[in-house]
Protein backbone atom coordinates (compact mmCIF):
# COMPACT_ATOMS: atom_id res chain seq x y z
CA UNK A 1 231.20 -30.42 -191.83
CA UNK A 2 231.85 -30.73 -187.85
CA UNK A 3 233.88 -34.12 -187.62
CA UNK A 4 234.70 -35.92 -184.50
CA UNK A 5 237.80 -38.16 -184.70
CA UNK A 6 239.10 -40.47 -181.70
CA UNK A 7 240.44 -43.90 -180.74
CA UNK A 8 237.95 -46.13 -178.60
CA UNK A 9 239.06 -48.92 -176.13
CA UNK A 10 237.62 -51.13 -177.81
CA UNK A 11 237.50 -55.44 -176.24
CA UNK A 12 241.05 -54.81 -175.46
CA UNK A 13 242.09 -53.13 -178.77
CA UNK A 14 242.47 -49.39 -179.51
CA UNK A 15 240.69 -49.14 -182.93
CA UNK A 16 240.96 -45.68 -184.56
CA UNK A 17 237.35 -43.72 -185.88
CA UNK A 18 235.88 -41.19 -187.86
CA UNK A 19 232.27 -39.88 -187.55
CA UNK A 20 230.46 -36.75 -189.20
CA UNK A 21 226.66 -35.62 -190.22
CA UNK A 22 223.76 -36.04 -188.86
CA UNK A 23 220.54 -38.55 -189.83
CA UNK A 24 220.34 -42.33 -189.71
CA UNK A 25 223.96 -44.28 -188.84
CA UNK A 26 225.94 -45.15 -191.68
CA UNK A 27 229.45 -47.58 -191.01
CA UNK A 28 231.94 -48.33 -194.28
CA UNK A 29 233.99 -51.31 -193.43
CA UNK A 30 237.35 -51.25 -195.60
CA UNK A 31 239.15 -53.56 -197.06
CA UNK A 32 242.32 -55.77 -196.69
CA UNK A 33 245.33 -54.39 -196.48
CA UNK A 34 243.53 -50.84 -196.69
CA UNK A 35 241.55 -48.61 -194.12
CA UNK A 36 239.06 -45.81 -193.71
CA UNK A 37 240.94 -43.42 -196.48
CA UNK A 38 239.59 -45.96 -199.28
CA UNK A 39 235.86 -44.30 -198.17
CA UNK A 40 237.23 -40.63 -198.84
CA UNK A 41 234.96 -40.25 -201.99
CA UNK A 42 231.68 -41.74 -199.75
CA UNK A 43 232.62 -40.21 -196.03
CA UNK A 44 231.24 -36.09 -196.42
CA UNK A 45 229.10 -37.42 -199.55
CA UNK A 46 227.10 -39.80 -197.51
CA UNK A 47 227.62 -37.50 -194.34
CA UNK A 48 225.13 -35.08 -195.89
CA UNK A 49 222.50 -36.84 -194.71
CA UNK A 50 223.38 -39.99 -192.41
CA UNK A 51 225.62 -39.82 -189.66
CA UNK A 52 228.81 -41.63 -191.12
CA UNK A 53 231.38 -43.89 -189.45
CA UNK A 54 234.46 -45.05 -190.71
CA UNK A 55 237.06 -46.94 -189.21
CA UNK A 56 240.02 -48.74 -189.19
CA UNK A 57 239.67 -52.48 -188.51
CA UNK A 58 242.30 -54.21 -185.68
CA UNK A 59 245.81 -54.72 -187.36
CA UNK A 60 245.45 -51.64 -190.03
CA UNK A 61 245.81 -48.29 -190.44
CA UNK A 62 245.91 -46.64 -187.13
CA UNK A 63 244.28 -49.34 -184.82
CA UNK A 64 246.36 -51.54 -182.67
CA UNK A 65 247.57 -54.91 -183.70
CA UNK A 66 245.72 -58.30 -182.53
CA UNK A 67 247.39 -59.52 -179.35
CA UNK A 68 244.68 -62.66 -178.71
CA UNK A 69 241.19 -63.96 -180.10
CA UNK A 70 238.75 -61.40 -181.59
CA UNK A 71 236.07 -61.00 -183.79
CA UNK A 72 236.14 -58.24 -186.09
CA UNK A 73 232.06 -58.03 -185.96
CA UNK A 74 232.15 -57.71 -182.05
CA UNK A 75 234.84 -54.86 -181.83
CA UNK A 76 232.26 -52.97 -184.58
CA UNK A 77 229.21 -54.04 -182.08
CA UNK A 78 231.37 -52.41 -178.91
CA UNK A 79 232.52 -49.76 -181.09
CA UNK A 80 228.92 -48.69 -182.00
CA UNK A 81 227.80 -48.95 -178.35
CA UNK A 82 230.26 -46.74 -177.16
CA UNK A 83 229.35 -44.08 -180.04
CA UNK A 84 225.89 -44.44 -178.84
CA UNK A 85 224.44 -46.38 -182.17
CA UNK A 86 222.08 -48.79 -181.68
CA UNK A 87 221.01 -49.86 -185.23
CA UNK A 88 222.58 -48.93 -188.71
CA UNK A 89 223.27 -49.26 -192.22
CA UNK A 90 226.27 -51.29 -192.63
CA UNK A 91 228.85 -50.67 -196.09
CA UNK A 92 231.78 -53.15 -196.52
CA UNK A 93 233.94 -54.00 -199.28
CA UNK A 94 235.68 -56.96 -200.10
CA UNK A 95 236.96 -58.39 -196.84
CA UNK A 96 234.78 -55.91 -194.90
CA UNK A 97 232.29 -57.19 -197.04
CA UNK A 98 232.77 -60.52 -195.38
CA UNK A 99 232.63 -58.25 -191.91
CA UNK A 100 229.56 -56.58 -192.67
CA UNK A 101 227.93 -59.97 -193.81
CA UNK A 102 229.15 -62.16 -190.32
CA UNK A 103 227.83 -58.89 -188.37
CA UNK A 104 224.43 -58.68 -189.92
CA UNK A 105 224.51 -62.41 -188.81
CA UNK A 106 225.70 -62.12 -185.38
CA UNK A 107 224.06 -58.46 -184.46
CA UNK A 108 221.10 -58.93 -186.43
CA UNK A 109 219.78 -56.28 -184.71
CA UNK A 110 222.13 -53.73 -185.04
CA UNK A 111 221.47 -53.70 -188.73
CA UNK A 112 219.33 -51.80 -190.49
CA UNK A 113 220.14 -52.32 -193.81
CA UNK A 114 223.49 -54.42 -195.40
CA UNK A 115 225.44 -53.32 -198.49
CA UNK A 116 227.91 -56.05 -199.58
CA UNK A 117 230.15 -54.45 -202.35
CA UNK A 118 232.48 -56.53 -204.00
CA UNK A 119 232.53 -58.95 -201.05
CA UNK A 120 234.48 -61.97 -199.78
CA UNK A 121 232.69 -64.62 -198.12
CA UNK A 122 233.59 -67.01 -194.96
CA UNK A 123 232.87 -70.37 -195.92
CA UNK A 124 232.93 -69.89 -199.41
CA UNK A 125 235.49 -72.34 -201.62
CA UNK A 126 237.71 -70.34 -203.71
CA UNK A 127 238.93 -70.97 -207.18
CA UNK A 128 242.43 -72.57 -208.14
CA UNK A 129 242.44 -69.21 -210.07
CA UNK A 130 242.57 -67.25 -206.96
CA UNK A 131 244.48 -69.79 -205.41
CA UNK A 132 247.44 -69.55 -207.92
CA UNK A 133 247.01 -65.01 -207.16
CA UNK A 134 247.23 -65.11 -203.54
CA UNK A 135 249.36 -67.88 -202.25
CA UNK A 136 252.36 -66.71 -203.13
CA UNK A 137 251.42 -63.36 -201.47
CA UNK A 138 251.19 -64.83 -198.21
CA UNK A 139 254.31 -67.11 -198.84
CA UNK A 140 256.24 -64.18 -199.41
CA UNK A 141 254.65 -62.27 -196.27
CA UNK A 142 255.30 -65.70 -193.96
CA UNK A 143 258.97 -65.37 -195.25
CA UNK A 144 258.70 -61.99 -194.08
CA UNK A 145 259.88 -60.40 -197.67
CA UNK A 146 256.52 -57.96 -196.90
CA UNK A 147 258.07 -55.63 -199.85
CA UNK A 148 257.64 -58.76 -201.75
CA UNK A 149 254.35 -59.54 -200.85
CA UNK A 150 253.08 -56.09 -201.04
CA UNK A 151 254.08 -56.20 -205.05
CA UNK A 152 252.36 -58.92 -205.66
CA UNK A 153 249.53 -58.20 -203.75
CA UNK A 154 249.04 -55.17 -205.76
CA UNK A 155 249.47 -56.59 -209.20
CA UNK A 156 246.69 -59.41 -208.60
CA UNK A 157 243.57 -59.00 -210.69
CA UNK A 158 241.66 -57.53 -207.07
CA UNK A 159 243.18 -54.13 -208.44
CA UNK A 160 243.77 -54.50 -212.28
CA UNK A 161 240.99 -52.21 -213.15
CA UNK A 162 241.83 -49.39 -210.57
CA UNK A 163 245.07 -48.83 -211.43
CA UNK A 164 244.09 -48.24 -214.82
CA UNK A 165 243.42 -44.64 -213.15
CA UNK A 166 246.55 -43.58 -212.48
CA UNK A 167 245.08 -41.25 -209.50
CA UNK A 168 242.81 -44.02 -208.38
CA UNK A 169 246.05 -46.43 -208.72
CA UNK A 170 248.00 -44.08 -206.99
CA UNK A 171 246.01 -44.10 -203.60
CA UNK A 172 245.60 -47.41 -203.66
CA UNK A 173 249.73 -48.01 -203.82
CA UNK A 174 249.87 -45.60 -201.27
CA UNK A 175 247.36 -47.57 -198.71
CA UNK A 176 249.13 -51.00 -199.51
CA UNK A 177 252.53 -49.57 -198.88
CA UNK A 178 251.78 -47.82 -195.62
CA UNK A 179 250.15 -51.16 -194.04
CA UNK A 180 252.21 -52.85 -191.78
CA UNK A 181 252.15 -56.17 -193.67
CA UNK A 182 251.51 -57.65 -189.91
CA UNK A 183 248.43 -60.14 -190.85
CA UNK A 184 251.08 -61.90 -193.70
CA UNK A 185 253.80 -61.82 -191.58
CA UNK A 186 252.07 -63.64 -188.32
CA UNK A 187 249.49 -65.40 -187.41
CA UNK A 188 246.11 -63.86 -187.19
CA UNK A 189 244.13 -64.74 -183.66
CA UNK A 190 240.65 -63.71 -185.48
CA UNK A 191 237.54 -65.60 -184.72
CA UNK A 192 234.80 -66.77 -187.64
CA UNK A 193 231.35 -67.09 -186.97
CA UNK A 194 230.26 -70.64 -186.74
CA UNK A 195 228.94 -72.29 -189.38
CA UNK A 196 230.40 -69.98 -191.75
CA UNK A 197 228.31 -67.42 -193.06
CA UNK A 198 227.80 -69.09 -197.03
CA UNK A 199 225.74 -71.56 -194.61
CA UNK A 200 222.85 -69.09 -193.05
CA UNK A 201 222.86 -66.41 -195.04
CA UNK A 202 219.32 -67.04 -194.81
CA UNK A 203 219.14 -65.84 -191.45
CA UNK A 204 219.92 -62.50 -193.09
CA UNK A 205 216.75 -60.17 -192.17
CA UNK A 206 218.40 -56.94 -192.62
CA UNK A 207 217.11 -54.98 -196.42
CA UNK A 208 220.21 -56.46 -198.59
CA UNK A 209 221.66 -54.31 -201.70
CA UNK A 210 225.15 -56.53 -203.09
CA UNK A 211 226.81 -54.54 -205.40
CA UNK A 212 229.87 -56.26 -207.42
CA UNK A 213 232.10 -54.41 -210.52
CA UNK A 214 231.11 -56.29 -213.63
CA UNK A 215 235.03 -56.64 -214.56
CA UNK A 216 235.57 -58.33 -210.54
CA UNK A 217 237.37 -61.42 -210.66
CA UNK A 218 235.44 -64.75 -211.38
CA UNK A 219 235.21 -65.53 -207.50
CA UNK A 220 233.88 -62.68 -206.59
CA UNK A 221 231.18 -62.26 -209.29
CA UNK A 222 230.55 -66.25 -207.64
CA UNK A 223 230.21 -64.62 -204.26
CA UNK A 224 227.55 -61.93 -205.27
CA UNK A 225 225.48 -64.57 -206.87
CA UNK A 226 225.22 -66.44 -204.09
CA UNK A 227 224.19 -63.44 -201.43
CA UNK A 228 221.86 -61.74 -203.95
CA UNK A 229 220.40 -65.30 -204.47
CA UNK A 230 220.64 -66.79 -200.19
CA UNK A 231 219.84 -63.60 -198.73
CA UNK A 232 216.14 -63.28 -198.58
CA UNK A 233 214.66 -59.87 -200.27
CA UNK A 234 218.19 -59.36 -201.34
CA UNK A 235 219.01 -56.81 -204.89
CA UNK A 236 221.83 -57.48 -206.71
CA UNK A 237 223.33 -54.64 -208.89
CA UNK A 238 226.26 -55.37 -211.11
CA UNK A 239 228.26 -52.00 -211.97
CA UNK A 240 229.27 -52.77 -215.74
CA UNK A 241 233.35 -51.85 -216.44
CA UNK A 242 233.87 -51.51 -212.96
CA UNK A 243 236.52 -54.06 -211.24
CA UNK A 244 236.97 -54.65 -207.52
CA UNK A 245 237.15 -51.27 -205.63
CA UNK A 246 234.05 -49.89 -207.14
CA UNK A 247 233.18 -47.29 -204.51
CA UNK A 248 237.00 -46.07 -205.51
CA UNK A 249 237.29 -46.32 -209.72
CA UNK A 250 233.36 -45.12 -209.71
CA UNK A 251 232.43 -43.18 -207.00
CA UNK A 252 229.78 -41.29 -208.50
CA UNK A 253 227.99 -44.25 -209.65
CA UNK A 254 228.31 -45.78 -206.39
CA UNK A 255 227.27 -43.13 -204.38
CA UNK A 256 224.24 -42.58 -206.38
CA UNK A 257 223.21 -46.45 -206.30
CA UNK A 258 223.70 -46.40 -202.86
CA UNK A 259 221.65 -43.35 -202.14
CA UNK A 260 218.67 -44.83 -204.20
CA UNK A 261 219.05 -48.19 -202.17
CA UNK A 262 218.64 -46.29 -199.02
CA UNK A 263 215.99 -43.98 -200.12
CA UNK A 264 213.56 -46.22 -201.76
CA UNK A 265 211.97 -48.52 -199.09
């Protein structure tokens, strides 16, 4: 498989991508705290038969860190451009869930189809629950104890299930510990859409598949209800004893669900 690899000047950042295969665009959006290796299972599987690009989103892996405002969906739109992709099939999970879902609303045209997997969602309230998991993650990152943070980041319910693989565990902790910690530690410059996307989601045109782990946390699971249920046309499939990173502690389920999605009109 003939892979082309590069970083693109990209709105002022230098964001770091992968492409391979030939056939209709494909782009997997990872999540936070991650990057593109979280897609290793999907990247040549999917490659076989859509061109696929992965990424790594401003302020992880090896793209440059935020230096003033941004939006995450415009450095995708200028990244596509400048690969020469005009419309695709957009992948994110968890908080590039949230990406894929503000892009589909702000490039609506750029989309061909949207695949929410486990996903976040701007404007949405979350639970005291969640609250009471993450908070102290960030209060330990704003104290700048990011070895701190980065334990208790991992040990939240988001990757419970996962690391009940020790392998799938295993390159998770690896991930977490390599990022830089740099979006607990200071204060992020991103850009939201406006309204928030859990308030026009249906302005969402592109063919929807949300896919969620039946074992996700309770917010989540919220979160999928309410695209499969806003989003017009939109299928939901729930992936029963699957947590969080489903694409990761399932990928052969995944892959095939996906495939299907994108096969059957």
């Amino acid at each position: 498989m003939e892979t082309e690899r590069g970083v693109a000047g990209v709105n002022g950042a230098r964001l770091w991508y992968e492409i391979a295969g030939d056939g209709p665009p494909l782009v997997l959006v990872h999540g936070f705290s991650l990057d593109h290796r979280m897609w290793d299972d999907q990247f040549a599987a999917f490659a076989a038969h859509h061109r696929v690009l992965r990424y790594d989103l401003r302020g992880f892996g090896a793209s440059s860190i935020p230096d003033g405002p941004y939006r995450h969906e415009d450095d995708l739109a200028a990244l596509l451009t400048q690969l020469g992709i005009e419309r695709a099939t957009i992948i994110g999970l968890s908080f590039g869930g949230q990406i894929a879902v503000d892009f589909a609303l702000a490039y609506p045209d750029m989309v061909r189809e949207l695949i929410p997997v486990d996903s976040v969602l701007g404007g949405h309230r979350s639970s005291p629950e969640w609250d009471a998991e993450v908070i102290p993650v960030w209060k330990a990152g704003r104290a700048g104890d990011i070895a701190t943070a980065k334990s208790l980041w991992l040990g939240t319910g988001l990757f419970t299930p996962a690391r009940r693989d020790p392998a799938v565990g295993a390159r998770l902790e690896h991930m977490v510990m390599q990022y830089s910690g740099w979006h607990w530690s200071h204060r992020d410059p991103v850009q939201s859409i406006e309204p928030p996307a859990a308030a026009q989601l249906s302005r969402i045109a592109a063919r929807t598949l949300v896919v969620v782990g039946g074992e996700d946390l309770p917010d989540l699971l919220a979160v999928a209800d309410q695209l499969a249920r806003e989003i017009p046309g939109a299928q939901k499939l729930v992936l029963p004893g699957i947590g969080h990173m489903a694409n990761m502690e399932a990928p052969n389920i995944f892959n095939d669900a996906v495939r299907q999605f994108l096969t059957v009109p």
